[in-house]
Protein backbone atom coordinates (compact mmCIF):
# COMPACT_ATOMS: atom_id res chain seq x y z
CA UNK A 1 57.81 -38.74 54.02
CA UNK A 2 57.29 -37.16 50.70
CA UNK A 3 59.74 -34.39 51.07
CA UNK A 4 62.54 -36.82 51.58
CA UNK A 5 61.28 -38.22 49.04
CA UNK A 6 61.59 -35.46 47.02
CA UNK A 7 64.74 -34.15 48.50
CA UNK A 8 66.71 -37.29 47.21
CA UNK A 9 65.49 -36.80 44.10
CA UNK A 10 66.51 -33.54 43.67
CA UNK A 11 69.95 -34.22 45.47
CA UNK A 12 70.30 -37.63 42.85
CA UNK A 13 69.66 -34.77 39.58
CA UNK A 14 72.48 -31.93 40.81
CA UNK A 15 74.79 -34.81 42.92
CA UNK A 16 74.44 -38.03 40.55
CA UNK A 17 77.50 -39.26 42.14
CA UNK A 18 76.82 -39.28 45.35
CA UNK A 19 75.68 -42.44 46.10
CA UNK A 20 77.04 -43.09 49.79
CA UNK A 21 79.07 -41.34 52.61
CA UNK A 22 82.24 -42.86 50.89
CA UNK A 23 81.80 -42.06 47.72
CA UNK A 24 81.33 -38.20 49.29
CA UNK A 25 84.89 -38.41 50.69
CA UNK A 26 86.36 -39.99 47.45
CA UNK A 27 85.11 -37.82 45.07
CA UNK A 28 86.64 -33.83 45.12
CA UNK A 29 83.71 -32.34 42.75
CA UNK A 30 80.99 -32.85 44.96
CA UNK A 31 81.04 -31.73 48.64
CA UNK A 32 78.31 -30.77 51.24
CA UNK A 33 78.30 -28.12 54.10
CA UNK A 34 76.76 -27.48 57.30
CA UNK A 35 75.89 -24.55 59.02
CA UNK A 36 73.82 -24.17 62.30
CA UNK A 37 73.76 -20.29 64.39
CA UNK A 38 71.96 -20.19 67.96
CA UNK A 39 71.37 -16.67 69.34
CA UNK A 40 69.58 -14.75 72.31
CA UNK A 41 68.82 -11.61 72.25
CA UNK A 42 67.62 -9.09 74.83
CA UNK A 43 65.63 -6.02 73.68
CA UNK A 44 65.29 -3.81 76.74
CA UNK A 45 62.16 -2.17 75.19
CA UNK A 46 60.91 -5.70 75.57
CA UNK A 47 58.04 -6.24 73.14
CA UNK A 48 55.15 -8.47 74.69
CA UNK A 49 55.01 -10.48 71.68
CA UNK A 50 58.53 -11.42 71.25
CA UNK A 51 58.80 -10.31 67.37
CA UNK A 52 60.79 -7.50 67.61
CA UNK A 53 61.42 -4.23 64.56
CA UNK A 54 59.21 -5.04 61.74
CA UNK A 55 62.73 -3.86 59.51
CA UNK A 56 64.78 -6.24 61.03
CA UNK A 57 65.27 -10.45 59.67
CA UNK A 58 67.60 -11.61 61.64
CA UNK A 59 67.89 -12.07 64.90
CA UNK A 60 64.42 -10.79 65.30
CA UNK A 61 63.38 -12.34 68.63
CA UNK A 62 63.40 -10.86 72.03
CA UNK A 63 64.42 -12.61 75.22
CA UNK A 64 64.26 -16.68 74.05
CA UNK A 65 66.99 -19.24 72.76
CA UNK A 66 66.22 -19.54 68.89
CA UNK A 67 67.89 -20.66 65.95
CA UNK A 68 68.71 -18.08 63.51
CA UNK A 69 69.67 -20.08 60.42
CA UNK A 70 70.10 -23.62 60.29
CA UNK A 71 71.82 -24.64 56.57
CA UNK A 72 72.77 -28.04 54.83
CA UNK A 73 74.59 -27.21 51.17
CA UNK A 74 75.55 -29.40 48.69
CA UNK A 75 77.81 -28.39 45.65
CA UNK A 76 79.02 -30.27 42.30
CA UNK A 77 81.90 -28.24 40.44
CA UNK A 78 83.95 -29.47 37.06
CA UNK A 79 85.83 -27.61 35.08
CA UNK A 80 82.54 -26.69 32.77
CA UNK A 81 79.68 -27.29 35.11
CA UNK A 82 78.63 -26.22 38.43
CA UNK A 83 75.38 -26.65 41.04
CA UNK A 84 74.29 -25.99 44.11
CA UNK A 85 71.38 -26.78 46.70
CA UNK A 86 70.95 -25.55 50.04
CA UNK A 87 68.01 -26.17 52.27
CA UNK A 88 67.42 -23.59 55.49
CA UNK A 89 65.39 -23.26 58.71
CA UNK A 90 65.38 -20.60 61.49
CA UNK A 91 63.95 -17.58 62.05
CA UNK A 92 65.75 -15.89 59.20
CA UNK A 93 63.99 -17.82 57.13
CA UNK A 94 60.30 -17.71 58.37
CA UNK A 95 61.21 -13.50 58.62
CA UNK A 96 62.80 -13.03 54.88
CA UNK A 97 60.81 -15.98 53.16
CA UNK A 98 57.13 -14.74 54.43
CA UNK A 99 56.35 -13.55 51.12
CA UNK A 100 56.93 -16.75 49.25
CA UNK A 101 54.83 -19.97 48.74
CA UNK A 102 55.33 -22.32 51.02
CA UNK A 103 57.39 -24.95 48.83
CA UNK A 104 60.04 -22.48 48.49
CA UNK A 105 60.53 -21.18 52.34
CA UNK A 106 62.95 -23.40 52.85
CA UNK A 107 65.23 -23.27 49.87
CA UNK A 108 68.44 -21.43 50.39
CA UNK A 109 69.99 -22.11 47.04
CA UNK A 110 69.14 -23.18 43.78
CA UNK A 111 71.27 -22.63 40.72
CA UNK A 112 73.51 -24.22 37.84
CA UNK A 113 76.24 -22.98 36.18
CA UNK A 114 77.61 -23.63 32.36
CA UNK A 115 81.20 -22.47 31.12
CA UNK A 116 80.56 -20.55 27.55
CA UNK A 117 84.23 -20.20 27.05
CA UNK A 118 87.13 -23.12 26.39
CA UNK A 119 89.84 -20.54 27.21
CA UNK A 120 88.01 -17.81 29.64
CA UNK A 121 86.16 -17.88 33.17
CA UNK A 122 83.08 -17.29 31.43
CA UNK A 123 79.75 -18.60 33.26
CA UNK A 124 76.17 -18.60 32.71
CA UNK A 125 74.43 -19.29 36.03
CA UNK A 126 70.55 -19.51 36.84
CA UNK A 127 68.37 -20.16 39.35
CA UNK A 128 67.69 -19.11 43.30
CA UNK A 129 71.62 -17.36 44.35
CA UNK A 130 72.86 -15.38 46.99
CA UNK A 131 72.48 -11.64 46.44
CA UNK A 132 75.23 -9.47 44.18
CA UNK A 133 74.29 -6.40 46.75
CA UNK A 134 76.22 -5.78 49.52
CA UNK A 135 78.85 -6.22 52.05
CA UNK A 136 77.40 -8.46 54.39
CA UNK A 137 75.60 -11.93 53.55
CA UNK A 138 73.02 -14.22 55.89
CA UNK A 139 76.34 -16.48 57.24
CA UNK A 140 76.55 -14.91 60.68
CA UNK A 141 80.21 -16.52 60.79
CA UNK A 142 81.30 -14.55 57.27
CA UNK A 143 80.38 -10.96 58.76
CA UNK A 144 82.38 -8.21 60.74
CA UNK A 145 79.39 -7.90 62.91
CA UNK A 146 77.11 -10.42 64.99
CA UNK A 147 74.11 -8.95 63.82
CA UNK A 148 73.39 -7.43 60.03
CA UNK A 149 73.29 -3.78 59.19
CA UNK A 150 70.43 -2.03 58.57
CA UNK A 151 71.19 -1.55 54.81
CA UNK A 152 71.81 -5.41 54.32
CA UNK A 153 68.96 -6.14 56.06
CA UNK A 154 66.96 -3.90 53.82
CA UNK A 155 68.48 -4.66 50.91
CA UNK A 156 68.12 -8.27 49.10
CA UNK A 157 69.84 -11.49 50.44
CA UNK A 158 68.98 -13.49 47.64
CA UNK A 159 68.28 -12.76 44.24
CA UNK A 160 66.26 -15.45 41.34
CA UNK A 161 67.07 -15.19 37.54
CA UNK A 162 70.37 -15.70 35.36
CA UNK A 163 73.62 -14.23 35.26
CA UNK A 164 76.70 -13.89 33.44
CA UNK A 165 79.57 -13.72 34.80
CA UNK A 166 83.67 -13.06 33.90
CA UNK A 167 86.60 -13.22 36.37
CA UNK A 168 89.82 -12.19 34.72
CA UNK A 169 93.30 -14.73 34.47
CA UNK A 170 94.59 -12.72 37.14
CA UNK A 171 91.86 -12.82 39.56
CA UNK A 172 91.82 -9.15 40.29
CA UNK A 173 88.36 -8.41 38.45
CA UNK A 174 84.88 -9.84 38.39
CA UNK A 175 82.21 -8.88 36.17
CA UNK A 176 78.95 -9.93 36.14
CA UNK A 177 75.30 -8.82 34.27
CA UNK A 178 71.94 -10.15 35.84
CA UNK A 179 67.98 -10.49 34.84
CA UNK A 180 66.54 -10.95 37.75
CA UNK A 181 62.54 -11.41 39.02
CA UNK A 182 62.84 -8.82 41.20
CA UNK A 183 63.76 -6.93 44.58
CA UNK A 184 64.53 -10.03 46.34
CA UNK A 185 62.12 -12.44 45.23
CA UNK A 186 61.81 -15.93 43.92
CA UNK A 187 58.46 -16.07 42.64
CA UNK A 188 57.10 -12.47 41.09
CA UNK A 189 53.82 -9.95 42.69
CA UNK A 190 50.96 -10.83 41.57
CA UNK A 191 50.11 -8.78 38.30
CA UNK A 192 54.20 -7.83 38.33
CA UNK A 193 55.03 -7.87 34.63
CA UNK A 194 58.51 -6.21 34.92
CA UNK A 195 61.91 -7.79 34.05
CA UNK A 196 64.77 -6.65 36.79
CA UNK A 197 68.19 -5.89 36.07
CA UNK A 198 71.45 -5.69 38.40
CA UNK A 199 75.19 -5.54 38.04
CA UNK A 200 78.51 -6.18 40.17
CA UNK A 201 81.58 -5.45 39.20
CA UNK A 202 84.47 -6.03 41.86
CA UNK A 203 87.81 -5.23 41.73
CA UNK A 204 90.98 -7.02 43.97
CA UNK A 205 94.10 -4.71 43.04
CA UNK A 206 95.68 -7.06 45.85
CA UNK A 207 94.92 -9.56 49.38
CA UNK A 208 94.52 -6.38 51.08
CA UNK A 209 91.96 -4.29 49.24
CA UNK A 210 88.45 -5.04 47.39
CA UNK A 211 86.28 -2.55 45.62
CA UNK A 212 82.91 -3.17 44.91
CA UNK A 213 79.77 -1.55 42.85
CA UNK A 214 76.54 -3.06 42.21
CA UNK A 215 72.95 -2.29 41.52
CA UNK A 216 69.38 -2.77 40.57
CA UNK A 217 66.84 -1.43 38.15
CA UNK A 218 63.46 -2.96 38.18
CA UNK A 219 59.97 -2.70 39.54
CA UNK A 220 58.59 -4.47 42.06
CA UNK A 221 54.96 -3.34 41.83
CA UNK A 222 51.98 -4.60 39.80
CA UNK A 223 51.63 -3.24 36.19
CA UNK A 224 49.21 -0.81 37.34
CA UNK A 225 51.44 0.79 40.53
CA UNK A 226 54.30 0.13 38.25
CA UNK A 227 57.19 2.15 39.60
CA UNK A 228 60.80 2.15 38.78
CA UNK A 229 63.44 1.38 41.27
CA UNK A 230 67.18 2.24 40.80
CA UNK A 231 69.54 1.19 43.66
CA UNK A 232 73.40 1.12 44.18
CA UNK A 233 75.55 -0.36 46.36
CA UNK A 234 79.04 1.02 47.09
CA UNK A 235 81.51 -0.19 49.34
CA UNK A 236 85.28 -0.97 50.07
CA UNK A 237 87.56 -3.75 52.07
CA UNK A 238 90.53 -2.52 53.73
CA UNK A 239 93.17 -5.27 55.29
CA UNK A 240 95.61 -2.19 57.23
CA UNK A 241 97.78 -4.02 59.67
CA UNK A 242 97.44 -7.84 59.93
CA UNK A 243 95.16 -6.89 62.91
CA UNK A 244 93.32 -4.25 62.02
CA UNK A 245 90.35 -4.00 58.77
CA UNK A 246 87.65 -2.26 58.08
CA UNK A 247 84.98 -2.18 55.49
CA UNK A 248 83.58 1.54 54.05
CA UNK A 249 79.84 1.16 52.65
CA UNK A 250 77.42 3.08 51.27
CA UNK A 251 73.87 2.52 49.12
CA UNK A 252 71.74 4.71 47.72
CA UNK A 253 68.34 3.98 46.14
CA UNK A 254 65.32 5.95 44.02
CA UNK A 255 61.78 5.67 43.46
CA UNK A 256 59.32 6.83 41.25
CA UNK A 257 56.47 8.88 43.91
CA UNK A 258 54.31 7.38 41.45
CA UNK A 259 53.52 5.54 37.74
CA UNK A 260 55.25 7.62 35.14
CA UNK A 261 56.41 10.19 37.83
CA UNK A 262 59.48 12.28 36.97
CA UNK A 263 59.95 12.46 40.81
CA UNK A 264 61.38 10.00 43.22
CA UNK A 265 61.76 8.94 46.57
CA UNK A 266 65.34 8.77 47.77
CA UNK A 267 66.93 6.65 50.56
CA UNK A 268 70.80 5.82 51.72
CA UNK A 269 72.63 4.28 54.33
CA UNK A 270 76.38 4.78 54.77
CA UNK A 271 78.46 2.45 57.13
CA UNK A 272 81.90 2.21 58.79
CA UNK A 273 82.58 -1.50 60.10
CA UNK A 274 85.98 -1.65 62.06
CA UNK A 275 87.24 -4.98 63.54
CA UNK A 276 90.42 -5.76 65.39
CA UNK A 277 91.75 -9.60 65.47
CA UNK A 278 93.75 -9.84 69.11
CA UNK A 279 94.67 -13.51 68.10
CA UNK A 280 93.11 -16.45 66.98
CA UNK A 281 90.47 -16.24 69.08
CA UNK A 282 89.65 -13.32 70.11
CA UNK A 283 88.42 -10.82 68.15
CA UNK A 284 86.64 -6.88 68.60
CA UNK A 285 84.57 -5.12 66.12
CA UNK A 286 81.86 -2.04 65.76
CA UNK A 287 79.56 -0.78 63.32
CA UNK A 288 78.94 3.09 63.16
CA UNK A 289 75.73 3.51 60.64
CA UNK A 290 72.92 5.86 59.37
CA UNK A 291 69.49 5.12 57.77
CA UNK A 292 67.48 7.59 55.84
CA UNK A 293 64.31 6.67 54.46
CA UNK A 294 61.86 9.70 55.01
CA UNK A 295 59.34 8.65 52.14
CA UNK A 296 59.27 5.22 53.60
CA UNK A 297 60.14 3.30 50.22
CA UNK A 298 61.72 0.53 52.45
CA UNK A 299 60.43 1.16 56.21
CA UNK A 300 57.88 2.68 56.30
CA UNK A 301 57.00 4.40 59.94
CA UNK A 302 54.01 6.60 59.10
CA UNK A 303 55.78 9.51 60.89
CA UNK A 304 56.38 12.96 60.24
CA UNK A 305 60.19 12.44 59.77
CA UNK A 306 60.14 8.54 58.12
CA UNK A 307 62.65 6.25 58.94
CA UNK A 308 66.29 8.61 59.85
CA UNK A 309 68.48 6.19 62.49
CA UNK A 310 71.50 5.85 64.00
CA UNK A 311 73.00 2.84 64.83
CA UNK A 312 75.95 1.81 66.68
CA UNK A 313 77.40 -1.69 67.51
CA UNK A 314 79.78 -3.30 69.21
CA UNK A 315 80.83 -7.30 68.93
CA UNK A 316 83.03 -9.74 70.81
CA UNK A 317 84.00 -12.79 69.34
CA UNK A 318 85.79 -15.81 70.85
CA UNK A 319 86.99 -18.84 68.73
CA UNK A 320 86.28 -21.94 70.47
CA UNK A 321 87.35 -23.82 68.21
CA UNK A 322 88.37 -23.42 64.10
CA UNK A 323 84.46 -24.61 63.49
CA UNK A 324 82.66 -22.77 66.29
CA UNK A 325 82.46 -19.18 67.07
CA UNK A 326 80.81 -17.36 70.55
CA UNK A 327 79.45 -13.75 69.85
CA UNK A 328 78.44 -11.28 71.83
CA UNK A 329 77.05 -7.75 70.74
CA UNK A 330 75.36 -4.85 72.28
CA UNK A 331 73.75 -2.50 69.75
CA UNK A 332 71.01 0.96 69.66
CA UNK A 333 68.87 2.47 67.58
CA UNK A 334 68.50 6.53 68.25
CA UNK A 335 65.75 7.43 65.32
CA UNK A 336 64.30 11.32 64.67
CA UNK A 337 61.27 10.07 65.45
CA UNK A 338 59.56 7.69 68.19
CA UNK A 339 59.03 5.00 66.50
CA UNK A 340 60.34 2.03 68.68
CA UNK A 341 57.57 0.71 70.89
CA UNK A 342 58.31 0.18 74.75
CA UNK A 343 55.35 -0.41 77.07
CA UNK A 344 52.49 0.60 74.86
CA UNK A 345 53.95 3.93 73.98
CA UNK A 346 56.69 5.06 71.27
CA UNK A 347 59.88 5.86 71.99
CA UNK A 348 62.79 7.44 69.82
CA UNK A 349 66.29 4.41 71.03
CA UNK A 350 66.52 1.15 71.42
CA UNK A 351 69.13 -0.65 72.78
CA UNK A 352 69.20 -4.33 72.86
CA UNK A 353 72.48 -6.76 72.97
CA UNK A 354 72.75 -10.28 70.93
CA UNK A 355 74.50 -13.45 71.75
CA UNK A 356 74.97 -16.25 69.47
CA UNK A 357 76.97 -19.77 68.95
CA UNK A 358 78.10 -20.72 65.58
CA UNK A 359 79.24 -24.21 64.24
CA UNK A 360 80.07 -25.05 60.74
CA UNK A 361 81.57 -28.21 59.13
């Protein structure tokens, strides 16, 4: 009882307004979304205890009917104010928030938003936001793909701190500066004294094309492991036929080995996502990836080789309806070394394919 409680007294400070279902429908500042993804995977190296790759969030069960991401949103926007709160379940959330205290598993979103400018689209925002890296996001429905490539899902989702923020009168650029708390974190490490940084800046020459760069300096350590992280993410949007897009990626992060090192660990992924749209409904797309990670900064395998693998995809989607989407995608992992399990011994692929049913209002 006390987190409704405490819900609709949160939802009364960002949504004072919203006092009834009608006054929802009446009133075009202040609207709330839902979002609900089913999925079933099979993993044909079929792991005993149903938790599949410790480097995977999403997705990541093997052989039962699960909900990936359950999401209710609510967002206020004026002319010189904005807000948002979003509350998840699922297994994406038990998976990405396992490092967080428990009162803050379950928040999606957090954040407000001031305009610092009478003439410009100037914002300060601040609190819990989606992440500034990368091409893909946690909205199954938003993605090429079914399931998330190996550099989103080893790169942040979701970022806490402040940010500024420009968008230009034609629309074409965005701009924005962050301080962050760290490598995908809301609340710090323990003994983590370190202020993050991160930029995006994003560039729409037209509908067809978007260019993006952004990064992240920081540490994620304690003071006394201290070690400085640098990480970009590069990637490209291509509309080429009506049918036909594809999206060009590619991130790249370093390391220090150690506190005050002059050497650093070094790990990439590049990615080629293609998707063609038959109609409106049907719809066929791949993923053609690489992982490298031999110091095991990010997965760590405790293997000669580290973490170098392959991975190939490919999705069908069919459009039941404009607010429901059926997926279905078969995907494999081929890796230098064995490091996927099957039947108490290690093996060097994995192949598993992913359904899952989408519905948003």
């Amino acid at each position: 009882m006390k987190k409704y409680i405490i819900t609709g007294f949160i939802l009364g400070i960002f949504f004072p307004k919203a006092q009834s279902a009608d006054s929802l429908k009446t009133n075009s500042k202040i609207n709330f979304s839902a979002y609900a993804e089913l999925f079933y995977t099979y993993d044909f190296n079929e792991p005993s205890n149903h938790i599949r790759q410790n480097f995977l969030y999403s997705y990541n069960r093997h052989n039962e009917v699960n909900l990936n991401l359950g999401l209710v949103k609510g967002s206020y926007q004026d002319e010189n104010f904005r807000a948002n709160l979003a509350l998840m379940a699922g297994t994406y959330a038990q998976d990405n928030m396992a490092a967080e205290q428990d009162a803050l598993r379950y928040v999606n979103e957090a954040n407000i938003g001031i305009k610092i400018s009478k003439s410009k689209n100037l914002w300060v925002d601040a609190g819990i936001m989606p992440s500034h890296i990368g091409w893909e996001s946690a909205i199954g429905k938003d993605n090429t793909n079914l399931t998330r490539s190996l550099a989103a899902e080893n790169s942040p989702y979701f970022e806490t701190g402040a940010k500024i923020s420009y968008t230009s009168d034609n629309g074409k650029w965005f701009l924005s500066g962050l301080v962050l708390n760290g490598w995908q974190r809301i609340a710090k490490p323990e003994g983590n004294q370190t202020i993050s940084f991160g930029h995006q800046l994003t560039f729409k020459p037209n509908e067809k094309i978007t260019l993006n760069s952004s990064s992240f300096i920081g540490n994620d350590k304690a003071k006394d492991d201290k070690r400085m992280r640098y990480f970009h993410d590069l990637y490209g949007s291509f509309q080429l036929t009506n049918q036909f897009s594809t999206t060009l990626g590619f991130d790249i992060g370093a390391e220090q080995k150690e506190k005050g090192s002059e050497s650093y660990n070094i790990w990439y992924s590049p990615n080629v996502l293609l998707k063609y749209q038959f109609d409106n409904q049907w719809a066929l797309a791949g993923r053609l990836e690489y992982y490298s990670d031999k110091n095991g900064v990010i997965i760590n395998t405790d293997t000669p080789n580290g973490f170098q693998t392959f991975g190939y995809s490919l999705n069908v989607d069919y459009a039941i309806s404009k607010n429901v989407v059926f997926r279905t995608e078969a995907r494999s992992f081929s890796s230098k070394d064995a490091i996927f399990m099957k039947n108490d011994e290690f093996k060097k692929e994995n192949f598993f394919i992913t359904t899952s049913l989408a519905a948003w209002f």
